[in-house]
N, C-alpha and C. Protein backbone atom coordinates (compact mmCIF):
# COMPACT_ATOMS: atom_id res chain seq x y z
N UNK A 1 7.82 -43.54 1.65
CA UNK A 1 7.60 -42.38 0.81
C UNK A 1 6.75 -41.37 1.58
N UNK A 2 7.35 -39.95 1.31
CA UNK A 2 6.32 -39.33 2.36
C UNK A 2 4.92 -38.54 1.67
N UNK A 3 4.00 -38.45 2.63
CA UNK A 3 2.67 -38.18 2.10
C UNK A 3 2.57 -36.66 1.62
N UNK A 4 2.35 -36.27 0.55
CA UNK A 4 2.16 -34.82 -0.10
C UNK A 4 1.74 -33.56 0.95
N UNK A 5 1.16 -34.18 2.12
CA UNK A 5 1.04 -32.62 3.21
C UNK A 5 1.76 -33.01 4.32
N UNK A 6 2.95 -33.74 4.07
CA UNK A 6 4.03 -33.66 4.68
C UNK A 6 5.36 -32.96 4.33
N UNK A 7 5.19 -32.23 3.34
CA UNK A 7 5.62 -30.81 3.08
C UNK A 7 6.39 -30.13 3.69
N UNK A 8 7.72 -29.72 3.83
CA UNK A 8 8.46 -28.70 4.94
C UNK A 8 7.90 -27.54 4.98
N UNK A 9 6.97 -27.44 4.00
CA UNK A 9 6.46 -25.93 4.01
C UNK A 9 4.77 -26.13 4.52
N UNK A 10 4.76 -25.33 5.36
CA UNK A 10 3.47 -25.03 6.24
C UNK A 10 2.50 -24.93 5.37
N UNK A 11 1.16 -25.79 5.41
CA UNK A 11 -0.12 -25.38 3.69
C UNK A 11 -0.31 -23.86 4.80
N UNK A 12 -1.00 -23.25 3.87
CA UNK A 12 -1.67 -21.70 4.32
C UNK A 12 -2.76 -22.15 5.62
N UNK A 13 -3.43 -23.20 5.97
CA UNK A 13 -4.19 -23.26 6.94
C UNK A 13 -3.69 -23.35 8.15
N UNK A 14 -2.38 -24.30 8.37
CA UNK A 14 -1.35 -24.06 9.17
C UNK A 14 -0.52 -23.03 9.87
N UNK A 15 -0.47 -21.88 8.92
CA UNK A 15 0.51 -20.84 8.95
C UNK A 15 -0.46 -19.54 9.60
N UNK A 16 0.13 -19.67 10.60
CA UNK A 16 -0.58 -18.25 12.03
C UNK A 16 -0.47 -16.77 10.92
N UNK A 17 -1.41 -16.28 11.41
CA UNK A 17 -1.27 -14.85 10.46
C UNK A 17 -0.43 -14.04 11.10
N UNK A 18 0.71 -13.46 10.12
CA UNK A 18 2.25 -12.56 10.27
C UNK A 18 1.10 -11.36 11.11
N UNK A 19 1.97 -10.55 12.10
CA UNK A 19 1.25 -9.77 12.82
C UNK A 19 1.88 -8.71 11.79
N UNK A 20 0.82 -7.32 11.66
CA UNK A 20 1.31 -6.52 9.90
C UNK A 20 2.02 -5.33 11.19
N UNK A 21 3.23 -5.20 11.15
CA UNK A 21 4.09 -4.30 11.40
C UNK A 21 4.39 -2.93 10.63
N UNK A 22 3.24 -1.93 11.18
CA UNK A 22 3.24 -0.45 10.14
C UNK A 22 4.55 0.66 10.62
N UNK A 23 5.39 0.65 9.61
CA UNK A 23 6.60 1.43 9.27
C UNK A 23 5.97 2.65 9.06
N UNK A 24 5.12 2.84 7.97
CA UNK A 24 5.20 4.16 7.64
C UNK A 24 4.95 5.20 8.58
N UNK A 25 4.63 5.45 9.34
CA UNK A 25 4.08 6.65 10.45
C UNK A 25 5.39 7.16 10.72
N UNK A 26 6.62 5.61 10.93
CA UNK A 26 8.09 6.06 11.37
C UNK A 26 8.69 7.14 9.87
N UNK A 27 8.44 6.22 9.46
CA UNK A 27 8.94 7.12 7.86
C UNK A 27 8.13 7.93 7.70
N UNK A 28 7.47 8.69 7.73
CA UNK A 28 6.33 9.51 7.63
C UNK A 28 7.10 11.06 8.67
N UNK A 29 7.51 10.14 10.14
CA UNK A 29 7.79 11.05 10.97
C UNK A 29 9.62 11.56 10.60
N UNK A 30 9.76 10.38 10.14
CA UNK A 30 11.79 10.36 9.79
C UNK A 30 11.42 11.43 8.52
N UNK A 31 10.92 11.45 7.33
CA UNK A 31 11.20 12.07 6.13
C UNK A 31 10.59 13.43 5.76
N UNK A 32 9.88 13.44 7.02
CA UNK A 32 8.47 13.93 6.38
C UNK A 32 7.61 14.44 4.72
N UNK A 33 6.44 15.28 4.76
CA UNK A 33 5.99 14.73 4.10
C UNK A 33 6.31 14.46 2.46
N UNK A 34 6.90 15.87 2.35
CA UNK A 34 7.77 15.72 0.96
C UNK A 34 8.56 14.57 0.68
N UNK A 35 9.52 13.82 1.53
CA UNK A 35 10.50 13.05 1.69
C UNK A 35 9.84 11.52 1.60
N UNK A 36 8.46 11.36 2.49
CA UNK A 36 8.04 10.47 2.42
C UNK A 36 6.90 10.27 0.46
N UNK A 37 6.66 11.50 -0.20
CA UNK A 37 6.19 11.02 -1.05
C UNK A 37 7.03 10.50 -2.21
N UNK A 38 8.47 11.48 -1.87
CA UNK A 38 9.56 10.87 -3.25
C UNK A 38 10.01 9.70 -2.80
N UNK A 39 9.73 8.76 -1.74
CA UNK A 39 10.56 7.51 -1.46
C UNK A 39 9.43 6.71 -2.14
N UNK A 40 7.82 7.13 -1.55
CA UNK A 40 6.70 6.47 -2.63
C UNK A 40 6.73 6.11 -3.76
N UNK A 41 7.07 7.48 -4.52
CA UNK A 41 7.15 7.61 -6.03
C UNK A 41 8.44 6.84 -6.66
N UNK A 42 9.71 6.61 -5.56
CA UNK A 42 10.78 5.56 -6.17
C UNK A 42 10.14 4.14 -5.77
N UNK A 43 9.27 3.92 -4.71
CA UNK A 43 8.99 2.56 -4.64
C UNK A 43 7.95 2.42 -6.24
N UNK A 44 7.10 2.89 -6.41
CA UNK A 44 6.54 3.11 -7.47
C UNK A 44 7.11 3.16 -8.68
N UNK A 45 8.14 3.55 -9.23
CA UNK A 45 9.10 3.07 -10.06
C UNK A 45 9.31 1.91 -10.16
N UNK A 46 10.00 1.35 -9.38
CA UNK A 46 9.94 0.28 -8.87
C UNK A 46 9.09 -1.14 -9.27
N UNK A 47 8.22 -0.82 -9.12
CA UNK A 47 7.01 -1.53 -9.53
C UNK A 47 6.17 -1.96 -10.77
N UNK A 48 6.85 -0.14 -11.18
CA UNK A 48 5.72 -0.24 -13.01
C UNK A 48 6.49 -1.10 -13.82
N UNK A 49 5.57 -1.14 -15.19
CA UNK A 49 5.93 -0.91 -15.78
C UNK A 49 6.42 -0.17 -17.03
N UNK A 50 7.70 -0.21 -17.48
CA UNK A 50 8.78 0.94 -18.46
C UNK A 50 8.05 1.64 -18.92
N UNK A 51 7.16 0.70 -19.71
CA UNK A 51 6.23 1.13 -21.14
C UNK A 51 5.38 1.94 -20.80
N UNK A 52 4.54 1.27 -19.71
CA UNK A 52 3.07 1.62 -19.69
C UNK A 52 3.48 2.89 -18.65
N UNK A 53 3.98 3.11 -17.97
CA UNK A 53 4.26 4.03 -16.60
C UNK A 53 3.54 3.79 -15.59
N UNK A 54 2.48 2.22 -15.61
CA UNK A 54 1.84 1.80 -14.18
C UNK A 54 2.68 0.98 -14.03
N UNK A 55 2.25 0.76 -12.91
CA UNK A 55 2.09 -1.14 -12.35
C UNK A 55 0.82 -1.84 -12.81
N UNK A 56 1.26 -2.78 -13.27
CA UNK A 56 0.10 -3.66 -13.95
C UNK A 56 0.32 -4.73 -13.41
N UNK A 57 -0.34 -6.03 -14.12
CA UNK A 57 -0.34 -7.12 -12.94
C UNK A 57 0.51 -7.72 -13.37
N UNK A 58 1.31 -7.61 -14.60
CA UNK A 58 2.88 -8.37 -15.02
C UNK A 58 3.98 -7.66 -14.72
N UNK A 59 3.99 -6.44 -14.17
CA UNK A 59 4.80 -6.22 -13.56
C UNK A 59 4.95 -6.00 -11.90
N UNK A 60 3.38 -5.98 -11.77
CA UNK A 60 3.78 -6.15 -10.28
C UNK A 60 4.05 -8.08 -9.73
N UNK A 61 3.50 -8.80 -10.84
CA UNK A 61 3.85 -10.25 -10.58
C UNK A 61 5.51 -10.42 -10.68
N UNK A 62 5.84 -9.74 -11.41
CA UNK A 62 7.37 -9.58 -12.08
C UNK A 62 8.02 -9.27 -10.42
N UNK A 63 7.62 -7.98 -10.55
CA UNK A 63 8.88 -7.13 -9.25
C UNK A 63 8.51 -7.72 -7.47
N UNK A 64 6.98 -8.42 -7.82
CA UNK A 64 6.67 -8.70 -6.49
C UNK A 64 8.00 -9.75 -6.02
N UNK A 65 8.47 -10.74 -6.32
CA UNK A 65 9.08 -11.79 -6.25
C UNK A 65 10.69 -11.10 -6.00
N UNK A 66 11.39 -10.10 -7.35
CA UNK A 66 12.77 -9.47 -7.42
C UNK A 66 12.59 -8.34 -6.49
N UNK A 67 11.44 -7.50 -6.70
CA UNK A 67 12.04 -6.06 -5.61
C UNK A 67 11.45 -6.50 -3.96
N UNK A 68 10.22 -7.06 -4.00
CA UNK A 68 9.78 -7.33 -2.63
C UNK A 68 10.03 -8.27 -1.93
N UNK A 69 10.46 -9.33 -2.58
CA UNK A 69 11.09 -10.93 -1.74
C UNK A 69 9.60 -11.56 -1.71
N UNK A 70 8.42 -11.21 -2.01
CA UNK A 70 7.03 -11.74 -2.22
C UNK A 70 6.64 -13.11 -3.66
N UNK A 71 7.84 -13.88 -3.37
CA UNK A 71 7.45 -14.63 -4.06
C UNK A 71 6.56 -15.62 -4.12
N UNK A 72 6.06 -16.09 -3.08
CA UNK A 72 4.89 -16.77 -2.80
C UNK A 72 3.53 -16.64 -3.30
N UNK A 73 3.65 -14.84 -3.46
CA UNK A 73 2.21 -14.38 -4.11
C UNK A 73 1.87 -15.33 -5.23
N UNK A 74 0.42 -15.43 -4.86
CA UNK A 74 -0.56 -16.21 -6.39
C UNK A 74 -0.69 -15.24 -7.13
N UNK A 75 -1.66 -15.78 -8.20
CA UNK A 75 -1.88 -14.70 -9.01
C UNK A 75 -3.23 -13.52 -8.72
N UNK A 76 -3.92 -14.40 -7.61
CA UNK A 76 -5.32 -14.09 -7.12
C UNK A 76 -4.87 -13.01 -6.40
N UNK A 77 -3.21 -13.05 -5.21
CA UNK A 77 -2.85 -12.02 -4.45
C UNK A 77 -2.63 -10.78 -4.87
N UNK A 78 -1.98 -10.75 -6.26
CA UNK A 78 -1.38 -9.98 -7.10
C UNK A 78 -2.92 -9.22 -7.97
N UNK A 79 -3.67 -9.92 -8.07
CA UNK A 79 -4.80 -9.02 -8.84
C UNK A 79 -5.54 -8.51 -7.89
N UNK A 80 -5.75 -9.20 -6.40
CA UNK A 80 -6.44 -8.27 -5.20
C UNK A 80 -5.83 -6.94 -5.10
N UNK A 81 -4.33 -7.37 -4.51
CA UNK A 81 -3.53 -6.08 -4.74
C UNK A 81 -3.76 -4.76 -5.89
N UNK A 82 -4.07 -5.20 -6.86
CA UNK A 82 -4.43 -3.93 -8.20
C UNK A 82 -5.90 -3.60 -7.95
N UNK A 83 -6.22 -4.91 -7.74
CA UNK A 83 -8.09 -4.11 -7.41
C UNK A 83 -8.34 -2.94 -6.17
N UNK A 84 -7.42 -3.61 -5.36
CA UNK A 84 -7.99 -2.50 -4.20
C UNK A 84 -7.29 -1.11 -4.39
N UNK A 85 -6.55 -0.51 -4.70
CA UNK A 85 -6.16 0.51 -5.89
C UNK A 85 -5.85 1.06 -6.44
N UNK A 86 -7.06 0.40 -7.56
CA UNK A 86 -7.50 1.02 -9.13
C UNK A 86 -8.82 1.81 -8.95
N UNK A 87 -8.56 3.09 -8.77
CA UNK A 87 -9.77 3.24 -8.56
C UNK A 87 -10.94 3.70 -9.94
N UNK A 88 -9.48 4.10 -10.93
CA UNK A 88 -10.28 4.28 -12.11
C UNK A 88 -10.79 2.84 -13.32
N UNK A 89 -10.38 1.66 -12.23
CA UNK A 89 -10.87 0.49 -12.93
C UNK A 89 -10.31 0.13 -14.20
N UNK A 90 -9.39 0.73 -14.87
CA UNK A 90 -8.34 0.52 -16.26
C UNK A 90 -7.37 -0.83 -15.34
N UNK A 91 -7.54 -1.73 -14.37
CA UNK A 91 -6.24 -2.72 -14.33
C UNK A 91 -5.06 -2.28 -14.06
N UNK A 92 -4.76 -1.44 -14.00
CA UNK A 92 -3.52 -0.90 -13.22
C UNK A 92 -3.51 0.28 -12.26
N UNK A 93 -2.13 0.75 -11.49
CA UNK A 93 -2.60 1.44 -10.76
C UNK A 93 -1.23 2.50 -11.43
N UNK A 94 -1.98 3.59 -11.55
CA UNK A 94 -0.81 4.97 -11.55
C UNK A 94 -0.16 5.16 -10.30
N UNK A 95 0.25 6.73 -10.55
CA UNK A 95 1.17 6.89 -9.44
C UNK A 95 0.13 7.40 -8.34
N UNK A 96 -0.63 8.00 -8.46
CA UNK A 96 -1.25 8.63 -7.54
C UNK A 96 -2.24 7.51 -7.10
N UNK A 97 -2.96 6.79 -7.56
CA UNK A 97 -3.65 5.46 -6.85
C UNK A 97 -2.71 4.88 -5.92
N UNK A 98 -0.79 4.30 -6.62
CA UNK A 98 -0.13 3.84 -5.64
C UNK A 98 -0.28 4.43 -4.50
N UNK A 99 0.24 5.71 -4.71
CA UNK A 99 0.73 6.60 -3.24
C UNK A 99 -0.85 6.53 -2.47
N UNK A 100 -1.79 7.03 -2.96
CA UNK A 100 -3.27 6.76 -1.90
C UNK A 100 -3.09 5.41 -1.14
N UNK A 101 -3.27 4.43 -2.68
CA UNK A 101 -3.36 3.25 -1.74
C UNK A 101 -2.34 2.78 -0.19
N UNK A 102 -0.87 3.14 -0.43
CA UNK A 102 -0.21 2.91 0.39
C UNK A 102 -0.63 3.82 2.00
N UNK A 103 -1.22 5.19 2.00
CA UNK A 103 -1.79 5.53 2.84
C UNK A 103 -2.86 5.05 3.22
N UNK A 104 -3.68 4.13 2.37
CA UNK A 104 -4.54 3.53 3.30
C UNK A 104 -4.40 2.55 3.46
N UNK A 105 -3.23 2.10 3.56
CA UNK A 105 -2.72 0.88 4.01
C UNK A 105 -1.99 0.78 5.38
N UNK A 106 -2.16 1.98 5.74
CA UNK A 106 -1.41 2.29 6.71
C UNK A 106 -2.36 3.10 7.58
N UNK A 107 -2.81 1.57 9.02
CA UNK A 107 -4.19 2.43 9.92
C UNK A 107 -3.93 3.13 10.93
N UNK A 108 -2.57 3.43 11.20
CA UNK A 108 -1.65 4.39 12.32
C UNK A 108 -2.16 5.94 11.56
N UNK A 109 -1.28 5.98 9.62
CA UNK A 109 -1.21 6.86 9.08
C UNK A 109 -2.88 7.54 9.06
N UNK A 110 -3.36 7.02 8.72
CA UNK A 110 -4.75 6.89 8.29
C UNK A 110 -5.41 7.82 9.59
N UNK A 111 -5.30 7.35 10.98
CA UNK A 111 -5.84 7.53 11.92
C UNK A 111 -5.20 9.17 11.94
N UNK A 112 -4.33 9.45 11.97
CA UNK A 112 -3.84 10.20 12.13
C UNK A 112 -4.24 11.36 11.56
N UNK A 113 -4.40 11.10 10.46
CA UNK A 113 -4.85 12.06 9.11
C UNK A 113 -6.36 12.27 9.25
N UNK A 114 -6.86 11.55 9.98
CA UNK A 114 -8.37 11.64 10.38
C UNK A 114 -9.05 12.91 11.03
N UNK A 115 -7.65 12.74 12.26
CA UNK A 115 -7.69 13.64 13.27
C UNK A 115 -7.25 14.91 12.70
N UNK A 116 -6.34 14.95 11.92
CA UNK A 116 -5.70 16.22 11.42
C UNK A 116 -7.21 16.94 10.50
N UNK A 117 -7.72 16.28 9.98
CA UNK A 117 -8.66 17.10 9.10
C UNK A 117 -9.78 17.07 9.78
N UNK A 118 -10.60 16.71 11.32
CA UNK A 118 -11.28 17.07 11.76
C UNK A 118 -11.01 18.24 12.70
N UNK A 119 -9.67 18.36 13.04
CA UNK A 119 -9.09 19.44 13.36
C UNK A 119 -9.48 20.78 12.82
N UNK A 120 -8.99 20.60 11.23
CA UNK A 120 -8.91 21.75 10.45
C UNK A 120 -10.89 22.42 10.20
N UNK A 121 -10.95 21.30 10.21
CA UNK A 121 -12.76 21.05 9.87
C UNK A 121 -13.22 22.16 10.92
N UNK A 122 -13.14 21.77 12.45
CA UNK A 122 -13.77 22.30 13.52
C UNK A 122 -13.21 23.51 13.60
N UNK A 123 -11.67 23.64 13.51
CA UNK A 123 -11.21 25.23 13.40
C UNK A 123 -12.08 26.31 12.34
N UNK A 124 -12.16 25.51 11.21
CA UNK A 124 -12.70 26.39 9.93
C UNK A 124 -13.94 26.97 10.40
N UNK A 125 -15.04 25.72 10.91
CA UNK A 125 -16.50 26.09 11.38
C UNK A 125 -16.38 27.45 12.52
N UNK A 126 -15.51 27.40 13.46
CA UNK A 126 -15.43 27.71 14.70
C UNK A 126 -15.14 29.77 14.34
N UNK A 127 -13.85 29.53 13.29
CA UNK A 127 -13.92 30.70 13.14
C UNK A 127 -14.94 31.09 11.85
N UNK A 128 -15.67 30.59 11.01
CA UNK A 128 -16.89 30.84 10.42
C UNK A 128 -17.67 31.33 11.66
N UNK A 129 -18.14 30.98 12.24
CA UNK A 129 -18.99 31.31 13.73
C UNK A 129 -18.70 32.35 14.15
N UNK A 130 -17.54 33.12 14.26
CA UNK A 130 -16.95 33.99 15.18
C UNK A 130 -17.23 35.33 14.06
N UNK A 131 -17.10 35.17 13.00
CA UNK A 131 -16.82 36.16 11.75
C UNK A 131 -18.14 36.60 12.25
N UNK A 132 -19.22 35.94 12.10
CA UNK A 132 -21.13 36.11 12.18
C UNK A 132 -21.15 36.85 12.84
């Protein structure tokens, strides 16, 4: 008889961490930015739920498994996921928390956007300076 962590399936201590492969910058650069927020806002569909017009944690437990192939998620994964954000702390996330959150989920996008608004930052100061 075989012993319970003889398992075909790897326990989580076993299992090497997936290296996180960031798409969006490509999609970001393929759609741009308009293009990339209505594909957001359909993944976001996606997700909520009907009633409420968020994602909550029964429907993102729901769609994680049918729309994402994330069936493995616990329930602990699925409420991290809403915590990190919610930023107005109501347990779910709207549309505009989704779409943030997914940009900062993304440290290519992120980086990027860093640079773009210290850009704008130093231009603004620079010609403030020049006006004087």
């Amino acid at each position: 008889m075989a012993s319970p962590k003889s398992s075909t399936r790897p326990s989580q201590q076993d299992q090497e961490p997936t290296k996180f492969q960031d798409f969006f910058p490509t999609m970001a650069g393929k759609l741009g930015g308009e293009g990339l927020i209505e594909e957001l806002c359909k993944g976001f569909e996606l997700l909520m739920d009907k009633d409420k017009g968020v994602i909550t944690f029964e429907s993102l437990r729901r769609n994680a498994s049918t729309v994402l192939g994330l069936g493995d998620l616990t329930d602990e994964d699925v409420r991290c996921m809403i915590n990190e954000g919610d930023f107005d702390r109501d347990g779910a996330l709207n549309q505009m928390e989704f779409c943030v959150l997914m940009f900062r989920l993304s440290p290519e996008l992120m980086e990027a956007s860093r640079c773009v608004v210290t850009e704008v930052i130093e231009e603004e100061f620079s010609d403030c300076s020049h006006r004087q």
